[in-house]
N, C-alpha and C. Protein backbone atom coordinates (compact mmCIF):
# COMPACT_ATOMS: atom_id res chain seq x y z
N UNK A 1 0.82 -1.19 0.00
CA UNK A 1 0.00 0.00 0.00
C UNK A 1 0.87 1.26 0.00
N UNK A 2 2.02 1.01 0.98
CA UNK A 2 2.94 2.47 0.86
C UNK A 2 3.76 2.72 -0.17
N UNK A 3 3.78 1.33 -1.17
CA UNK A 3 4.37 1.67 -2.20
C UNK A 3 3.53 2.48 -3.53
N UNK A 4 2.53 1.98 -3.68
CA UNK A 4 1.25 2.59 -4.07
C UNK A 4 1.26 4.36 -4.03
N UNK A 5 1.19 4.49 -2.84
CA UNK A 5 1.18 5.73 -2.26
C UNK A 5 2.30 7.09 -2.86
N UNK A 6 3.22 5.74 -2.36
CA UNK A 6 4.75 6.87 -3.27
C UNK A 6 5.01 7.02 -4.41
N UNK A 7 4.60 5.66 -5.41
CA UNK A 7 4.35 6.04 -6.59
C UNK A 7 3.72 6.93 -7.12
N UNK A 8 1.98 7.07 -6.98
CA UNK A 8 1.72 8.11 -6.73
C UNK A 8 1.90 9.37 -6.33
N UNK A 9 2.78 9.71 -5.52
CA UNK A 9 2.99 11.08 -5.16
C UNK A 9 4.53 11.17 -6.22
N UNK A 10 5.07 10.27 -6.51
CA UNK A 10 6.37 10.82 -7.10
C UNK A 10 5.38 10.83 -8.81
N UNK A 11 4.22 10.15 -9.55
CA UNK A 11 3.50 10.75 -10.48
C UNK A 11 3.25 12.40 -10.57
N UNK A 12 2.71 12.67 -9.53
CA UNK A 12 2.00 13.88 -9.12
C UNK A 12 2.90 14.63 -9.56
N UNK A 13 4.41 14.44 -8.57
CA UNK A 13 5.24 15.57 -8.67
C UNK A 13 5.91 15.48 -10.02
N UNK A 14 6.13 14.69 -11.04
CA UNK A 14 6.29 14.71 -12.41
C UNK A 14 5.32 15.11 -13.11
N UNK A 15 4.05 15.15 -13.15
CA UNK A 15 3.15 16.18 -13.89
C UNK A 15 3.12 17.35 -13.68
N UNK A 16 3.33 17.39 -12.05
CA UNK A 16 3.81 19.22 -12.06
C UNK A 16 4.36 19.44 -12.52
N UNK A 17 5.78 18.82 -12.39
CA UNK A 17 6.87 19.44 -12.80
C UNK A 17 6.82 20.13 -14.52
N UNK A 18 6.28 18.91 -15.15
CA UNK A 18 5.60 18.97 -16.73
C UNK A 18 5.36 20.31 -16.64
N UNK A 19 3.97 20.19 -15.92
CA UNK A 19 2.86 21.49 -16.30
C UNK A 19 4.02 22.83 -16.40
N UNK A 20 4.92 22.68 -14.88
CA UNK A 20 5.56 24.18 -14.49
C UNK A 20 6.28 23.93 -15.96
N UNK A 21 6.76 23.45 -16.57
CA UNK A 21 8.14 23.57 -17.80
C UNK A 21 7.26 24.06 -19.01
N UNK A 22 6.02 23.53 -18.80
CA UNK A 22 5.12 24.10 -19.76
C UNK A 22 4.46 25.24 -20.42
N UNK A 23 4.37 26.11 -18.78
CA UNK A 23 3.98 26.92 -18.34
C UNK A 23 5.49 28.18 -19.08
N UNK A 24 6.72 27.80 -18.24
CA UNK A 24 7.50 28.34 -18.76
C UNK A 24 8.22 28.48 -20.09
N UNK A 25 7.76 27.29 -20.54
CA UNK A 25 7.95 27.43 -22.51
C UNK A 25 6.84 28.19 -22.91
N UNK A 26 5.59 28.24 -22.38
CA UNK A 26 4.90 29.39 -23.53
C UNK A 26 5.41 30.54 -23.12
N UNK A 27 5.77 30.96 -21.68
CA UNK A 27 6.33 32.27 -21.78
C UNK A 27 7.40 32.56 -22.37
N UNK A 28 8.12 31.74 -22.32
CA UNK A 28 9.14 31.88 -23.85
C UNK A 28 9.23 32.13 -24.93
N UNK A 29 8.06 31.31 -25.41
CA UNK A 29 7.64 31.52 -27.09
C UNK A 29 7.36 32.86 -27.05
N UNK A 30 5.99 33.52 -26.12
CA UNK A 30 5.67 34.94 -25.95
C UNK A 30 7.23 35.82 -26.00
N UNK A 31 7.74 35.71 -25.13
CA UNK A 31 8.79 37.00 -25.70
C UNK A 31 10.01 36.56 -26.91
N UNK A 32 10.30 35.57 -27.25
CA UNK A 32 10.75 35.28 -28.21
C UNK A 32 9.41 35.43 -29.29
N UNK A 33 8.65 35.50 -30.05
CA UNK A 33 8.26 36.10 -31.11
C UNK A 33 7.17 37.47 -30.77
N UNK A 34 7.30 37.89 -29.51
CA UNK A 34 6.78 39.12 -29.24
C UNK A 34 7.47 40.28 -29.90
N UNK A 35 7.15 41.41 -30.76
CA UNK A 35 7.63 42.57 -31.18
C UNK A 35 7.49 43.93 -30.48
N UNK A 36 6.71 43.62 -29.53
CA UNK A 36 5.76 44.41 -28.59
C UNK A 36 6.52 44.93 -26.98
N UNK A 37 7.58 45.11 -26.97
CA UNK A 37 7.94 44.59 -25.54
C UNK A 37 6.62 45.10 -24.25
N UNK A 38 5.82 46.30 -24.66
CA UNK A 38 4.70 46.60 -24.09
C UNK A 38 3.46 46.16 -24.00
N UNK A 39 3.30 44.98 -25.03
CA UNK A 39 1.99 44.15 -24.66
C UNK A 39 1.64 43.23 -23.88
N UNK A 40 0.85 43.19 -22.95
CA UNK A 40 0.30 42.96 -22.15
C UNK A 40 0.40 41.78 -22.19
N UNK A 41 0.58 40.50 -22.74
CA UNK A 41 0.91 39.59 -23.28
C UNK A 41 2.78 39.29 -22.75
N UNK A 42 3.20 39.86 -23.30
CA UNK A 42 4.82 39.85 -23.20
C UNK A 42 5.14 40.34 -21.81
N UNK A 43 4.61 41.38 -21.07
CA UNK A 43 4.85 41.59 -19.82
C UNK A 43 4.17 40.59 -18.67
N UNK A 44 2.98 39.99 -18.96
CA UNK A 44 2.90 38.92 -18.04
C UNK A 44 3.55 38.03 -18.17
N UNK A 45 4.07 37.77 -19.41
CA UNK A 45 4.74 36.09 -19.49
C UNK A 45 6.51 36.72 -19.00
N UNK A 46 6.65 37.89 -18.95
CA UNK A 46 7.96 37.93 -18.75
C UNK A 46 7.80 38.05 -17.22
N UNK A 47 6.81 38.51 -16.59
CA UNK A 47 6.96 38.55 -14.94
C UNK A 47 6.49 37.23 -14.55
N UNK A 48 6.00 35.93 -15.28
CA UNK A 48 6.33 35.09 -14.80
C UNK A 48 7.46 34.40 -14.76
N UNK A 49 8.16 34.27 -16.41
CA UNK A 49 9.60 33.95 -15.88
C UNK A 49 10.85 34.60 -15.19
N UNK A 50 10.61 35.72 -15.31
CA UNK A 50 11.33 36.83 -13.95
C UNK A 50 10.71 36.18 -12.17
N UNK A 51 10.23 35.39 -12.70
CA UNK A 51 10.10 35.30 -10.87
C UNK A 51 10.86 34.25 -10.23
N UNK A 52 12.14 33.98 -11.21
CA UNK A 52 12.89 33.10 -10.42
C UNK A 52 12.30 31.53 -9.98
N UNK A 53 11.20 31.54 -9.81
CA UNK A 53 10.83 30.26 -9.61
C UNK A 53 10.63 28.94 -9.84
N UNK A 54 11.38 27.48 -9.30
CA UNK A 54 11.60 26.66 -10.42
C UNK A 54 11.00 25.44 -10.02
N UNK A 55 10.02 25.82 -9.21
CA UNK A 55 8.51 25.17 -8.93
C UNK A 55 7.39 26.10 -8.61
N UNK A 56 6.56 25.30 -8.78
CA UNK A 56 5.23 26.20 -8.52
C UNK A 56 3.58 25.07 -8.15
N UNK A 57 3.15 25.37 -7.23
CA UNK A 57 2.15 24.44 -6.82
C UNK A 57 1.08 24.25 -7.98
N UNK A 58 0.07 23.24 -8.46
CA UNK A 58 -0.78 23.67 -9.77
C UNK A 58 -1.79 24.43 -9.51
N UNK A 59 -1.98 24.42 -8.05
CA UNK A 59 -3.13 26.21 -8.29
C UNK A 59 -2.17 27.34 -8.77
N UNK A 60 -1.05 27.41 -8.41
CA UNK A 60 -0.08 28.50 -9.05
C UNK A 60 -0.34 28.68 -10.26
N UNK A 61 0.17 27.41 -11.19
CA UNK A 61 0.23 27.22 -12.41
C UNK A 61 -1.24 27.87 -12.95
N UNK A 62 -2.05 27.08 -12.77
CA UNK A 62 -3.87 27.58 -13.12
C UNK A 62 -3.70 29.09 -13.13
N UNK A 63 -3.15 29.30 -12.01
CA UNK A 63 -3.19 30.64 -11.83
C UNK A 63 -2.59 31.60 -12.81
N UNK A 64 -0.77 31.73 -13.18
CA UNK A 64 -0.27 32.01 -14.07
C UNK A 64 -1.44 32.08 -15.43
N UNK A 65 -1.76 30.52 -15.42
CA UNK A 65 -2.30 30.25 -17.68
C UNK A 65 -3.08 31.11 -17.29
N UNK A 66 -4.40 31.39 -16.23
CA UNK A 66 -5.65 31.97 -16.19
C UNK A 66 -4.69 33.72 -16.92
N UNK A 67 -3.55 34.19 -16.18
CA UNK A 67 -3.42 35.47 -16.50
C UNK A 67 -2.46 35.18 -18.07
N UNK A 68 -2.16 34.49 -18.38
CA UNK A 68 -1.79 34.61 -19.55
C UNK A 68 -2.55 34.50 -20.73
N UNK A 69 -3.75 33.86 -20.36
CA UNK A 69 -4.50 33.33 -21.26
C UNK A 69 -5.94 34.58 -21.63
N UNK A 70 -5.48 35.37 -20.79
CA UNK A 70 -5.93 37.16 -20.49
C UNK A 70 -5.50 37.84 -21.59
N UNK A 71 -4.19 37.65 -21.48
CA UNK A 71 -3.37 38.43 -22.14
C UNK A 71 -3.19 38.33 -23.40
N UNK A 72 -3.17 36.69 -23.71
CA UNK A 72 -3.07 36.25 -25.12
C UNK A 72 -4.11 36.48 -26.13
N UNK A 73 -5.64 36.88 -25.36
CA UNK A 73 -6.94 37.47 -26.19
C UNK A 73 -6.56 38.84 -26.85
N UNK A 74 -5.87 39.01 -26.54
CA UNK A 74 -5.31 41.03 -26.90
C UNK A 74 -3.92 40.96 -27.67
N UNK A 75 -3.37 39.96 -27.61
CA UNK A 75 -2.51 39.88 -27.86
C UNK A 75 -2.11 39.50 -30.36
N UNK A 76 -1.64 40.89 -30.94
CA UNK A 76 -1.88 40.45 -31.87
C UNK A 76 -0.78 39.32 -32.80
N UNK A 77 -0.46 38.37 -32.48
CA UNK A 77 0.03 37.63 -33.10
C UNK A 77 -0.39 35.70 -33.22
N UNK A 78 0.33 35.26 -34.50
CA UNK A 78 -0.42 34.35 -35.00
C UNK A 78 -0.38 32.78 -33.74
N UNK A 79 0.54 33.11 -33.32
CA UNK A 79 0.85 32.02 -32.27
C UNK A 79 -0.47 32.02 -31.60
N UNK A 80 -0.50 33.29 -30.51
CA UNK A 80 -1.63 33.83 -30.11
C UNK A 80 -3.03 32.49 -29.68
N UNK A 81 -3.47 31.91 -30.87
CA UNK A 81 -4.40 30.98 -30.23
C UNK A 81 -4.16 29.45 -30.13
N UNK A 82 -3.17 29.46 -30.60
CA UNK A 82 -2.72 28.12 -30.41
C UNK A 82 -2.05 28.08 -28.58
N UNK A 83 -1.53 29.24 -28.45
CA UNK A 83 -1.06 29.02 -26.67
C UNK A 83 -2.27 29.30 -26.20
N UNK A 84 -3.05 30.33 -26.53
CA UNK A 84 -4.50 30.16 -25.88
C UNK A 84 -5.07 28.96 -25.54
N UNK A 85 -4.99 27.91 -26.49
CA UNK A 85 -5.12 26.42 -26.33
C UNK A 85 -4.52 25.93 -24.90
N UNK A 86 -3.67 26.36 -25.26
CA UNK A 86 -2.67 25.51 -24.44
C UNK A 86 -2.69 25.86 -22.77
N UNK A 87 -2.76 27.04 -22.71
CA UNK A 87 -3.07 27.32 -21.13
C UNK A 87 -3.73 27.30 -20.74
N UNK A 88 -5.09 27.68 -21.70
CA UNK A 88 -6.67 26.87 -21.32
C UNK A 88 -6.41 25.73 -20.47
N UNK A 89 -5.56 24.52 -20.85
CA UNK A 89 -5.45 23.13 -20.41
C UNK A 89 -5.23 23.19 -18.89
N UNK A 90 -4.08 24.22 -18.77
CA UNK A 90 -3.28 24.46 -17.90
C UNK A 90 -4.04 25.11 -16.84
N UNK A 91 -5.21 25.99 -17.10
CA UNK A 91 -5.77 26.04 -16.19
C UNK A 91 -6.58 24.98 -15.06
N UNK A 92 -6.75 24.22 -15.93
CA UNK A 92 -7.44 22.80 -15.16
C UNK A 92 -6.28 22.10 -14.18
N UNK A 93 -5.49 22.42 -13.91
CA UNK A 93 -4.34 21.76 -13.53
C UNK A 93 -4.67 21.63 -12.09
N UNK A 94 -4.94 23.06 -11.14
CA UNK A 94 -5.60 22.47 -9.65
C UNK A 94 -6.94 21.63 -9.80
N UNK A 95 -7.55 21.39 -10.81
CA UNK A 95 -8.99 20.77 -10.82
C UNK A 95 -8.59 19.39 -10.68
N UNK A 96 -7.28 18.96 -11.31
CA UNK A 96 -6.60 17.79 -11.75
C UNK A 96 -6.31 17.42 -10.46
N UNK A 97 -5.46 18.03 -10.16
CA UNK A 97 -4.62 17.84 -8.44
C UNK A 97 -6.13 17.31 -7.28
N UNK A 98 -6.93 18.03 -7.18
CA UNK A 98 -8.23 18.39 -6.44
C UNK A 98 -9.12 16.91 -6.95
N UNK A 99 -9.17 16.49 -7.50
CA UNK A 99 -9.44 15.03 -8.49
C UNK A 99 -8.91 13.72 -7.75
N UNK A 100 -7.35 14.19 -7.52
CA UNK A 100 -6.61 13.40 -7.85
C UNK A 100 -6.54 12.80 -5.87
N UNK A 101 -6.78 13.44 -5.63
CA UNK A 101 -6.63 13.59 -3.67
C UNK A 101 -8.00 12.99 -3.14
């Protein structure tokens, strides 16, 4: 049973980990093909990877896509809805965790 258990929790902490790397590649893509350094778009994704942080709990994460995924509606470039996609997902991520317990 306690092996069960740890498996599980060492799962958990590899999908986070996923989600957080995930999280931090779209903010990447955003300022790597951003032209904008002032759009609203490019400044959230850059104050998330400016925050030094090299974990993050998945309500965090949810949290982050929810404001990026803000940003990316305003945001004019072609990438634009394809990461919209993508952090959409990412928002579900504490729903996942909250599921998963």
């Amino acid at each position: 049973m306690s092996d069960q258990i740890a498996n599980l929790e060492v799962r958990h902490r590899d999908a986070n980990h996923a989600l957080f790397m995930v999280l931090i590649e779209c903010c990447q893509i955003i300022l790597d093909a951003s032209g904008e350094p002032d759009a609203t778009a490019t400044i959230v994704a850059r104050n998330i990877k400016d925050s030094s942080k090299d974990k993050m709990a998945n309500k965090e994460i949810a949290e982050c896509a929810y404001r990026l995924a803000l940003a990316l509606k305003q945001w004019k470039n072609p990438q634009a809805a394809a990461l919209g996609r993508l952090v959409a997902q990412m928002m579900l991520a504490d729903r996942w965790e909250a599921q998963l317990r």
